[in-house]
Protein backbone atom coordinates (compact mmCIF):
# COMPACT_ATOMS: atom_id res chain seq x y z
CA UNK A 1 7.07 20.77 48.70
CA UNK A 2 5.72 22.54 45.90
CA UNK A 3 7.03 21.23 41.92
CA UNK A 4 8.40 24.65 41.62
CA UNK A 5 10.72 24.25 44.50
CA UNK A 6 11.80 20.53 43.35
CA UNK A 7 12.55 22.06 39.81
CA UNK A 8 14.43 24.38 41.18
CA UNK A 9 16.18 22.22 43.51
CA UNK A 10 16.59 19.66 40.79
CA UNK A 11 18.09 22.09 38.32
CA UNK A 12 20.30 23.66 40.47
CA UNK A 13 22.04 20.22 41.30
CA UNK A 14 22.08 19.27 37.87
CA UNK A 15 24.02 22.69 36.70
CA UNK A 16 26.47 21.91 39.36
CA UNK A 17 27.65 18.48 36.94
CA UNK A 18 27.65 20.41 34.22
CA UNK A 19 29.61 17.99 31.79
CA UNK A 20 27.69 15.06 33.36
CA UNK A 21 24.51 16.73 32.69
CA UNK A 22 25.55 18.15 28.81
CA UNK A 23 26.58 14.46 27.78
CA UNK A 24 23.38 12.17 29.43
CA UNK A 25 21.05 14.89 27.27
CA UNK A 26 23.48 14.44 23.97
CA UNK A 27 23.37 10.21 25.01
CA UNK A 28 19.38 10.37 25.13
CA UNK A 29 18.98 13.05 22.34
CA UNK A 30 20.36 10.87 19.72
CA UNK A 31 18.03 7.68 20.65
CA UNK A 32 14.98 10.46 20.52
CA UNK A 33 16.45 12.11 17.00
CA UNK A 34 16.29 8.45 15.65
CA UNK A 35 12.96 8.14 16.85
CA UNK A 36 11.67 11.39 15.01
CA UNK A 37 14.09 10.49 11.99
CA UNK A 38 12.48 7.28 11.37
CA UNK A 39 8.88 8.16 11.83
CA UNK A 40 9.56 11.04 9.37
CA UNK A 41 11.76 9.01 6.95
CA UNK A 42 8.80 6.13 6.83
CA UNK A 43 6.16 9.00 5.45
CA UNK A 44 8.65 10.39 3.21
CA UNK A 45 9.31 6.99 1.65
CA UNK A 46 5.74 5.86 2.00
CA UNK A 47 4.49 9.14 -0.08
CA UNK A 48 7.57 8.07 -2.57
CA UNK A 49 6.14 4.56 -3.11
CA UNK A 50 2.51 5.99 -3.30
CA UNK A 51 3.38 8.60 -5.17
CA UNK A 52 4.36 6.14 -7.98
CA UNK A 53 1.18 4.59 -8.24
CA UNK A 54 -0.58 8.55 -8.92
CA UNK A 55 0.09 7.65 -12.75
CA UNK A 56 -2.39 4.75 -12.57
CA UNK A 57 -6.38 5.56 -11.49
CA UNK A 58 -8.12 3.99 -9.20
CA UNK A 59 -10.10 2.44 -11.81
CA UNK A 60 -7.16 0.43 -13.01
CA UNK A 61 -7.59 -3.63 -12.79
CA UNK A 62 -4.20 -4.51 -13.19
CA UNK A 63 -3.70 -8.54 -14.41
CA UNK A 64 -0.27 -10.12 -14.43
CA UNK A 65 0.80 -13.45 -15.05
CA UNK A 66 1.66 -16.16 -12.21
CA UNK A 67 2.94 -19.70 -11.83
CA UNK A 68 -0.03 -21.47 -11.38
CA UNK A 69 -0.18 -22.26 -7.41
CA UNK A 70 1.98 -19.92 -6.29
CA UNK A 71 1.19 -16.15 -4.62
CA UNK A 72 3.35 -14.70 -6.35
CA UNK A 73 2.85 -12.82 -9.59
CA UNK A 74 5.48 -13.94 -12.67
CA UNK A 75 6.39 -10.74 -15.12
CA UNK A 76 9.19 -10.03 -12.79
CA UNK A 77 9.07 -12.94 -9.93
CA UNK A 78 9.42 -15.77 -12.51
CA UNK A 79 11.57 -13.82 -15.13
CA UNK A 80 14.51 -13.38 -12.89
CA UNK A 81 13.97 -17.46 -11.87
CA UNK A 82 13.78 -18.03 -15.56
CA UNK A 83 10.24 -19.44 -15.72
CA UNK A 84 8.27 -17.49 -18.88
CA UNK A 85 4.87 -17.91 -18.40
CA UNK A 86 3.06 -17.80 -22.35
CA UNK A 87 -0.92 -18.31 -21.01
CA UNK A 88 -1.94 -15.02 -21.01
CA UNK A 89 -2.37 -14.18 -24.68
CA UNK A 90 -3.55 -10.85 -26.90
CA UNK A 91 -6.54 -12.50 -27.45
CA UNK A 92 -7.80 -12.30 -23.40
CA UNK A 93 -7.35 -8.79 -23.68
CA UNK A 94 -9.37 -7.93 -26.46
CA UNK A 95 -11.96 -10.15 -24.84
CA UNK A 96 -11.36 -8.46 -21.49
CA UNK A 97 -12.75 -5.33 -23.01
CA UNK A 98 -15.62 -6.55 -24.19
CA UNK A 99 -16.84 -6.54 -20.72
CA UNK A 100 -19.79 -4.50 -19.81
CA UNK A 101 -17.84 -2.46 -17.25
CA UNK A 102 -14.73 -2.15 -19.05
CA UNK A 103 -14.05 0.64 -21.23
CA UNK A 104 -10.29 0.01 -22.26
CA UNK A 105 -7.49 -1.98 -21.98
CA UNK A 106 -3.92 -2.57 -22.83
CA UNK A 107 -1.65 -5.05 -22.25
CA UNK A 108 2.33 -4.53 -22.80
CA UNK A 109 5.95 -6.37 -22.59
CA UNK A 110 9.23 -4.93 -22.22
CA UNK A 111 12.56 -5.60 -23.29
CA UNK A 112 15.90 -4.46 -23.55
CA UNK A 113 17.47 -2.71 -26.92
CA UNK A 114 19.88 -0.78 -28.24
CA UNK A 115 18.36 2.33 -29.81
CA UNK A 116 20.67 4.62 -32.46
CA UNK A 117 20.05 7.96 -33.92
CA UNK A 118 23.03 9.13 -36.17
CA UNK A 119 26.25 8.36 -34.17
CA UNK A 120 24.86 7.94 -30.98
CA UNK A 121 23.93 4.37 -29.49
CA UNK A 122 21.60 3.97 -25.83
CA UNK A 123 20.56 1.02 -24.51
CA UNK A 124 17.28 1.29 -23.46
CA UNK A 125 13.93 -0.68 -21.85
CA UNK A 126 11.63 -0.48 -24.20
CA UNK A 127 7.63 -0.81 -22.81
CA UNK A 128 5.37 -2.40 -25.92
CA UNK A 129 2.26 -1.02 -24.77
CA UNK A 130 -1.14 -0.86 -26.12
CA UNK A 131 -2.67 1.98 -28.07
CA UNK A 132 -5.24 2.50 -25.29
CA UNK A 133 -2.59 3.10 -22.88
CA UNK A 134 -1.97 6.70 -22.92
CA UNK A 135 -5.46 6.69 -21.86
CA UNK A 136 -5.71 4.21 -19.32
CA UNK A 137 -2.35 5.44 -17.64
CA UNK A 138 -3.22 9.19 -18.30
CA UNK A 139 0.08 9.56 -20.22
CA UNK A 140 1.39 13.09 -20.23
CA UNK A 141 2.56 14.44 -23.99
CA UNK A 142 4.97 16.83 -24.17
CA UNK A 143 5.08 17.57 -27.81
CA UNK A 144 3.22 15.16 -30.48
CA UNK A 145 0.80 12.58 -29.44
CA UNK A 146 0.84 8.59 -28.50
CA UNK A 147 0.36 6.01 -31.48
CA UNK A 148 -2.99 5.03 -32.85
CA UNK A 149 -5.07 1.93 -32.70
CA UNK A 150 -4.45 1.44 -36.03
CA UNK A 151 -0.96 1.80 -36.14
CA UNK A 152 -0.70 -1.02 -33.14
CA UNK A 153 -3.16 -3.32 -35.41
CA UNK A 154 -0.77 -2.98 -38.45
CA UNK A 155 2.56 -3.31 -36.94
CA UNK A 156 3.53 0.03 -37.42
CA UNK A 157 7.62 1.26 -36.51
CA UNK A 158 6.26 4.25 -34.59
CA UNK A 159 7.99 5.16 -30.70
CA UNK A 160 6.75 7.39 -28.06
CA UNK A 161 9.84 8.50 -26.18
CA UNK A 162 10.80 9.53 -23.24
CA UNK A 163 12.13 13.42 -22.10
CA UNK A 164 15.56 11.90 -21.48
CA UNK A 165 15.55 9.67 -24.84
CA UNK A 166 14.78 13.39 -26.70
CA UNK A 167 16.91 15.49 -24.86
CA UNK A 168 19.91 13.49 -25.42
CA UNK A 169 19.25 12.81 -28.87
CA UNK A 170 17.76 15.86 -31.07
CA UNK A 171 18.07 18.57 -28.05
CA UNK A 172 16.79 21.66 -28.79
CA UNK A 173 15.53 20.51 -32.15
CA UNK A 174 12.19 18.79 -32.48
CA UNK A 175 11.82 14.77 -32.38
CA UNK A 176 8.53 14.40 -34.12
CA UNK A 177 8.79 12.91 -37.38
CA UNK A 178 12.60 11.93 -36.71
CA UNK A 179 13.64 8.09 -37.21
CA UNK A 180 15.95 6.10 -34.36
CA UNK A 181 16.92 2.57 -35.01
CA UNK A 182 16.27 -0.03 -32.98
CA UNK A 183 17.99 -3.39 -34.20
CA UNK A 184 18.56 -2.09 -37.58
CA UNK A 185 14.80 -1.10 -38.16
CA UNK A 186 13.99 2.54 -38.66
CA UNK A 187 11.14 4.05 -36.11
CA UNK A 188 9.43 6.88 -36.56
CA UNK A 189 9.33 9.36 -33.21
CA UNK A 190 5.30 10.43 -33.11
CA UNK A 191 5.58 11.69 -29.44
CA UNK A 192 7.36 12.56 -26.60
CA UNK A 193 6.39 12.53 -22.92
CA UNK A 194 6.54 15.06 -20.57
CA UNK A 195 9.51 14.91 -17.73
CA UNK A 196 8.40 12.01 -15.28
CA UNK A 197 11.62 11.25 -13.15
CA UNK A 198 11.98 7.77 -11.77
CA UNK A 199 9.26 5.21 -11.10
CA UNK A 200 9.56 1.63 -9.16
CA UNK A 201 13.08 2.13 -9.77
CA UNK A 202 12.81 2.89 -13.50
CA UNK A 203 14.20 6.25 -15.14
CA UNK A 204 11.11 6.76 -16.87
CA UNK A 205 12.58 9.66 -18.84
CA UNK A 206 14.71 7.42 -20.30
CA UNK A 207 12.21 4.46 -21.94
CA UNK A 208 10.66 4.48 -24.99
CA UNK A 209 7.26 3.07 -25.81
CA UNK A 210 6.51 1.25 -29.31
CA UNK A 211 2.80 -0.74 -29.87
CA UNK A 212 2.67 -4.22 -27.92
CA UNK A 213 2.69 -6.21 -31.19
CA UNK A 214 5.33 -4.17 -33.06
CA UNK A 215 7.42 -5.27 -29.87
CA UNK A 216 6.15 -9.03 -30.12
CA UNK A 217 6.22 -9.48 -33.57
CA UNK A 218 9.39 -7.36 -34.65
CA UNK A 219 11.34 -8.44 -32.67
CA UNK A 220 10.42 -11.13 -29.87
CA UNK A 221 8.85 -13.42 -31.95
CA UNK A 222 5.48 -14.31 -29.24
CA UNK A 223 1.85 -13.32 -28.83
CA UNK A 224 1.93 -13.50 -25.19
CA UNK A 225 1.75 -10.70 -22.63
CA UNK A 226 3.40 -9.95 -19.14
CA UNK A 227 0.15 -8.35 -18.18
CA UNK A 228 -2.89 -6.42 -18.98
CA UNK A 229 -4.33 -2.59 -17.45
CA UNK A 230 -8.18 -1.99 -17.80
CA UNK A 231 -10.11 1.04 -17.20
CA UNK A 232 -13.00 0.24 -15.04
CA UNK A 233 -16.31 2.71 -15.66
CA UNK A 234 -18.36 2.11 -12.43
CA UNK A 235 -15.75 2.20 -9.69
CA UNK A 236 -19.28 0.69 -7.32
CA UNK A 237 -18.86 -2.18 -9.27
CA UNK A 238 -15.14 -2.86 -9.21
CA UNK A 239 -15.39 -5.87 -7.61
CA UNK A 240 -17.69 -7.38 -9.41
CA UNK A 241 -15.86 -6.66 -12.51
CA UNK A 242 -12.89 -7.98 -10.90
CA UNK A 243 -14.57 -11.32 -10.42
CA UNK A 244 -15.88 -11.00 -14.18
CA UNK A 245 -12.63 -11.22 -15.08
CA UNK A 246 -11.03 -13.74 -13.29
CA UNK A 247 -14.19 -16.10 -14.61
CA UNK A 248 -13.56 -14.89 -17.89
CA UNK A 249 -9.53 -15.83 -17.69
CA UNK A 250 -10.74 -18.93 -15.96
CA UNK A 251 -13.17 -20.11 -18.62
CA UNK A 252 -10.37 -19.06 -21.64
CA UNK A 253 -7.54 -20.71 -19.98
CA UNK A 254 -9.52 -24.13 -18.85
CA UNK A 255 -8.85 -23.43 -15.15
CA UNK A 256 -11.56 -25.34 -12.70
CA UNK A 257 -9.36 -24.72 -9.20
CA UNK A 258 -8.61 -21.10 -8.38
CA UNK A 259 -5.75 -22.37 -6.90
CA UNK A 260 -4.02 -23.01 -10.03
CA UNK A 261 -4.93 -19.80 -11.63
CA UNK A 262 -1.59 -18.57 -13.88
CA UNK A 263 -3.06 -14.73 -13.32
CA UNK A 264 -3.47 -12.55 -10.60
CA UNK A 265 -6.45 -9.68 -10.92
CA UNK A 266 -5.50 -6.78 -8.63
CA UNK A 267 -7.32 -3.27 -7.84
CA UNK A 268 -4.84 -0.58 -7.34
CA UNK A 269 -6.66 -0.19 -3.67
CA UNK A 270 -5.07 -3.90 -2.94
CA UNK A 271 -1.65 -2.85 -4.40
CA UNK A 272 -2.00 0.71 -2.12
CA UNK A 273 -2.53 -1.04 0.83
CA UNK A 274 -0.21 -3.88 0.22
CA UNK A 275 2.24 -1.10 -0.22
CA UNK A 276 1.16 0.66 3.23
CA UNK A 277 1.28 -2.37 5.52
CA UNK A 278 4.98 -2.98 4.17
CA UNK A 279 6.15 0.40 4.36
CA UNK A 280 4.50 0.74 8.03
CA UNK A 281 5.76 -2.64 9.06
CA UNK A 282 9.41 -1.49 8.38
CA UNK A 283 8.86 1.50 9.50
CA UNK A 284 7.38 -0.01 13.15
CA UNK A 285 10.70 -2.41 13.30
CA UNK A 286 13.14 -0.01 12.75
CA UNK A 287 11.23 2.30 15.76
CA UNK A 288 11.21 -0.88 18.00
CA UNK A 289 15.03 -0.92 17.10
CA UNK A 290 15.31 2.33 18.11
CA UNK A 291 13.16 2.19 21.14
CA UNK A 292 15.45 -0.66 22.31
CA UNK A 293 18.23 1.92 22.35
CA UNK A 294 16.13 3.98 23.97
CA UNK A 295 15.76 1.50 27.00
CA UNK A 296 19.27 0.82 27.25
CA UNK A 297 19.88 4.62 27.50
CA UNK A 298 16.89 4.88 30.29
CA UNK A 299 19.43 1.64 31.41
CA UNK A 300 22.37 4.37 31.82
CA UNK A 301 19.83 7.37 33.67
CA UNK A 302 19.86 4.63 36.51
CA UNK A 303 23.32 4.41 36.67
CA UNK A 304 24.12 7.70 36.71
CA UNK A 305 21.32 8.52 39.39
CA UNK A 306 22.80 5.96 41.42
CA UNK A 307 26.21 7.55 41.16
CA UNK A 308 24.88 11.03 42.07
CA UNK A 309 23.12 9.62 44.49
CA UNK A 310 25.97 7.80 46.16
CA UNK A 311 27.92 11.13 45.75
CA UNK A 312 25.21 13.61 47.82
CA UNK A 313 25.18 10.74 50.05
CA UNK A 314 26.02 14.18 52.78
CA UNK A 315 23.41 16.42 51.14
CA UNK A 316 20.61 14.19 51.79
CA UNK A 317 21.56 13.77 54.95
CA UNK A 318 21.40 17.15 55.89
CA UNK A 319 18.42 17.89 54.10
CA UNK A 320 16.66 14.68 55.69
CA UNK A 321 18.54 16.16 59.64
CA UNK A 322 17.13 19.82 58.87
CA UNK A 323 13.51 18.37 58.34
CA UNK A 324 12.70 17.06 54.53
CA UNK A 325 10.46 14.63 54.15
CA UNK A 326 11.83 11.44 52.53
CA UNK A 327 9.05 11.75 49.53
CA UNK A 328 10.53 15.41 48.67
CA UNK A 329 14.01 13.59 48.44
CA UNK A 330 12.26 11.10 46.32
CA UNK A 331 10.49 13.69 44.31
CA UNK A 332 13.68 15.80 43.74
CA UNK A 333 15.73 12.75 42.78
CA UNK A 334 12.82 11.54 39.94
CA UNK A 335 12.89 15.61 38.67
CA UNK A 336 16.19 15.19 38.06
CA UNK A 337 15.90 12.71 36.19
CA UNK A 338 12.88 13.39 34.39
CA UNK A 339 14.63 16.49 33.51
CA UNK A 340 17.52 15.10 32.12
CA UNK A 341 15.45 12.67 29.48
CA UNK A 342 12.53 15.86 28.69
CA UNK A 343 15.71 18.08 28.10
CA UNK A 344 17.21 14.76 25.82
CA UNK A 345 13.53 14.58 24.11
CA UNK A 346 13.73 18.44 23.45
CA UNK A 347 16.72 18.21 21.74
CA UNK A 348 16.05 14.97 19.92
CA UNK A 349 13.36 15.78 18.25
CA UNK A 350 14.87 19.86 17.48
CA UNK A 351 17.59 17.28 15.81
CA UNK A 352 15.86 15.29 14.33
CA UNK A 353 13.35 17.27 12.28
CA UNK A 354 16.69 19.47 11.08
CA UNK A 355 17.94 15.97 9.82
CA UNK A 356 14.57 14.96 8.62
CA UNK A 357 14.55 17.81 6.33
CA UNK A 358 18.20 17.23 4.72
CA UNK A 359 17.26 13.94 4.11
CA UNK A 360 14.27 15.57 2.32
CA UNK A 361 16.60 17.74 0.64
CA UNK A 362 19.01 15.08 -0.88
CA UNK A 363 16.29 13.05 -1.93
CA UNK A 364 14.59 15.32 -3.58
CA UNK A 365 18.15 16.69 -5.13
CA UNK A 366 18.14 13.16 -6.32
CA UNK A 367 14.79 13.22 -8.41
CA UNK A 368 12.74 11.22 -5.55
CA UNK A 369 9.28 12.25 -5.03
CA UNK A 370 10.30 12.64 -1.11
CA UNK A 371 7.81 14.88 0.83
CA UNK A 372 8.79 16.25 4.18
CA UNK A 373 6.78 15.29 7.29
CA UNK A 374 7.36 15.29 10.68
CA UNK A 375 3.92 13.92 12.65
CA UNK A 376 2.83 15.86 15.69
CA UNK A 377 2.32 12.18 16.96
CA UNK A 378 5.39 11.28 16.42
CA UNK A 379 7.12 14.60 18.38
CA UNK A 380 4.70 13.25 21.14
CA UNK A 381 5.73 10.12 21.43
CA UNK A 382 9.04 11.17 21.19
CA UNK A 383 9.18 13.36 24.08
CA UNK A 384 6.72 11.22 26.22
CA UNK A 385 8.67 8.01 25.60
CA UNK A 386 11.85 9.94 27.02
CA UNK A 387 10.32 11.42 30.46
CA UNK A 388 8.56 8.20 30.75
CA UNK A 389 12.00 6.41 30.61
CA UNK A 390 13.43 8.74 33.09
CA UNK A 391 10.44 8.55 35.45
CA UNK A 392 10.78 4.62 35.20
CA UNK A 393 14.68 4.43 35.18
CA UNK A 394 15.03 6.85 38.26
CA UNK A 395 12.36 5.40 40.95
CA UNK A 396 14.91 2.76 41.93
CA UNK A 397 18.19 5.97 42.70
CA UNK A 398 15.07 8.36 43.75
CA UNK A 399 14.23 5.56 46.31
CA UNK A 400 17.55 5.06 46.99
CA UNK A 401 18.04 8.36 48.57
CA UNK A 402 14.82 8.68 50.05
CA UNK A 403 15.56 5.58 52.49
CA UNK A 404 19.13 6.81 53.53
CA UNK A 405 18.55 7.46 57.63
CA UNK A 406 20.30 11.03 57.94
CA UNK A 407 22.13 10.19 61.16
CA UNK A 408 24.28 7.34 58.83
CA UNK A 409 24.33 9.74 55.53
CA UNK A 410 26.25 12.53 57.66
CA UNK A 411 28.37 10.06 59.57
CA UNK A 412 28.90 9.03 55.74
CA UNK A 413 31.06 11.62 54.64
C-alpha cells in the first residue's frame, strides 16, 4: 500500500475521534513547547551572562584573592563566610605592571555607604577603583571624564557616578563639579557614566566609583585589595604573562606550593568558558527533565493506540477478511501514531517560539540583556524526538492489530 493511502487512511480514522485526537496533540505539544522553551531560554540567558563580561577585553588578567588551598576565589566566597583575606596588597599591583607585557592595571574594593546631596540620602556600593580603570574596563563617559592618576596617588574626594546616581540627584542639571557626601566628607562629581543597566546582578547605574586608596584610606582603614585587572599587550603571549604573574605573586607573598597560593590568575577566556559549561550544563538537565516528560507522554500514545485498537477490533477484521495485508494494518496503525506526535511537535514548537519570544520581551522590559533565539537544531530535535516517540510508542498497538486473525476480530464484535 502506498504512504499516501496509509495517510489517508490514518487521518481519516483519526478525524473520526476528534476530541481524542485534539487533546493527545495538546498532551504532546506542551512536552515539545518545553523542549523549544528551554533550548531558547538557555541562549537567551547564556548571551545575558556573556553579555556581562563585553565590558572587560579579552586582554584582561583578572587576579582575586583566595584562601590558600581552596578552589575557590575569596572577594565574595570568603566575605559572605567572614574570612578577609589582607595578602594581596597595593604594592603587587604596581609591581604587576611593571611587567614587560603588561600595560595597565588597577586593582579596586567595594563597600557599602550612604551617599547625600542636599536632602536626599542613597545607600549605595561604592567600587574604589584604580585610575587606570576606565581604561582597562573601557569605561563609557557620559558627560566629564574618570579621575586622574594623580588624584588616586593623593587621596583626592573625587566620584565618578553612575546614570542612576545623576539622574536622581541633579536631573536635568549638570553633576560635574557638584559635591555629594559620603560619611560626612564632601566629594567632588568629575564624571558620570553612560546608562549601563544591570551587571552580575549589580544596578550598575546606580554605583559610584571613587580612587582605590581614597576608599581604603578614607574610610576603611587597609591597604589591601579584593583583586587586581591588567591589560595584557600581546594577547600570543597571554599565557605566559599569566604564569609571570603568578611567579611574581608567588615570589612577593613567600609561596613555594602552588597549592597554597591565596590568588587566583584568570583569563577572561577561562571565566567565558567556565560560564558556558554551567549555563549548558543546566540548560542539558532541565531538557533531560523535559525529555523525561516527553517519554511518559510517548508512555500515554501506547495506551491510547491500544484502546483504539481494541475499539476497531471489527474494522481490522474486515479489512484483514477483504484482503489487507497484516504489514498495511501495521503500517496504518504506526501513521497514526506518528501523526499524532509530528502534529504534537508542530504545534510545540509554533508554541513554544511564541512563548520564547514573551519571555524575551519581559526580560528585556526588565533591563536584561536577553536576546531572542530559537536554534534550527533545536526545532529539529524537537519535532524528530516527537515522531520518534510515536514510531517507538506505537509498534507494540500497531503489532497488536496486525496479529488479530480476521475470522476472531469479526466474531469479536
Amino acid at each position: 500500500m502506498l504512504f499516501k493511502d496509509l495517510f489517508t487512511i490514518s487521518s481519516s480514522a483519526l478525524l473520526r475521534q476528534k476530541m481524542r485526537t485534539i487533546l493527545t496533540i495538546i498532551a504532546l505539544s506542551i512536552g515539545i513547547a518545553s523542549v523549544v522553551i528551554i533550548i531558547s531560554a538557555g541562549k537567551g540567558l547564556e548571551s545575558m551572562v556573556l553579555g556581562e563580561l563585553d565590558v572587560y577585553s579579552p586582554n584582561t588578567l583578572n587576579i582575586e584573592v583566595r584562601v590558600p588551598g581552596k578552589g575557590e576565589t575569596g572577594s565574595a566566597t570568603s566575605m559572605a563566610t567572614g574570612v578577609t583575606i589582607t595578602s594581596l596588597k597595593n604594592d603587587d599591583m604596581e609591581e604587576i605592571v611593571k611587567l614587560p607585557n603588561i600595560s595597565l592595571a588597577y586593582n579596586y574594593v567595594t563597600s557599602q555607604q550612604v551617599i547625600k546631596y542636599r536632602e536626599q540620602n542613597k545607600t549605595v556600593t561604592v567600587f574604589g577603583y584604580g585610575a587606570d580603570a576606565a581604561r582597562v574596563d573601557n569605561l563609557k563617559i557620559l558627560e566629564g571624564r574618570f579621575y586622574t592618576a594623580e588624584e588616586e596617588k593623593s587621596v583626592a574626594q573625587v566620584v565618578f557616578i553612575g546614570y542612576k546616581i545623576k539622574d536622581d540627584f541633579f536631573g536635568e542639571d549638570t553633576a560635574i563639579g557638584k559635591s555629594i557626601f559620603i560619611k560626612g566628607k564632601s566629594f567632588r562629581v568629575v564624571g558620570v557614566q553612560e546608562e549601563m543597566g544591570a551587571s552580575f546582578g549589580f544596578d550598575m547605574d546606580s554605583i559610584i566609583y571613587i580612587p582605590t586608596k581614597t576608599l581604603q584610606k578614607r574610610f576603611l582603614g587597609t591597604d589591601y585589595a579584593m583583586g587586581i585587572n591588567a591589560h595584557v599587550i600581546d594577547m600570543s603571549q597571554l599565557e605566559n604573562t599569566k604564569e609571570d604573574v603568578e611567579m611574581l605573586l608567588r615570589d612577593r607573598h613567600d609561596i613555594t606550593d602552588p597549592d597554597k597560593d591565596d590568588f587566583k590568575v584568570t583569563t577572561m577566556e577561562e571565566i567565558r568558558s567556565t560560564l558556558e559549561t554551567v549555563v549548558g550544563g543546566i540548560t542539558l538537565l532541565l531538557i533531560a527533565l523535559v525529555c523525561i516528560s516527553l517519554l511518559v507522554g510517548g508512555v500515554g500514545i501506547t495506551n491510547i493506540m491500544y484502546v483504539t485498537v481494541t475499539e476497531r477490533t471489527f474494522e481490522i477484521g474486515l479489512r484483514k477478511s477483504l484482503g489487507a495485508k497484516s504489514k498495511d494494518v501495521l503500517w496504518q496503525f504506526l501513521v497514526e501514531a506518528m501523526i499524532l506526535t509530528a502534529s504534537g511537535g508542530v504545534v510545540g514548537v509554533i508554541f513554544g517560539v511564541l512563548i520564547s519570544y514573551l519571555i524575551y520581551l519581559g526580560a528585556t522590559g526588565f533591563g536584561l540583556k536577553w536576546a531572542f533565539a530559537v536554534p534550527i537544531y533545536a526545532i529539529v530535535l524537537a519535532i524528530g524526538f516527537s515522531t520518534s516517540v510515536g514510531l517507538f510508542f506505537g509498534i507494540y498497538p500497531a503489532k497488536k492489530a496486525a496479529s488479530l486473525d480476521p475470522i476472531v476480530a469479526i466474531r469479536k464484535d
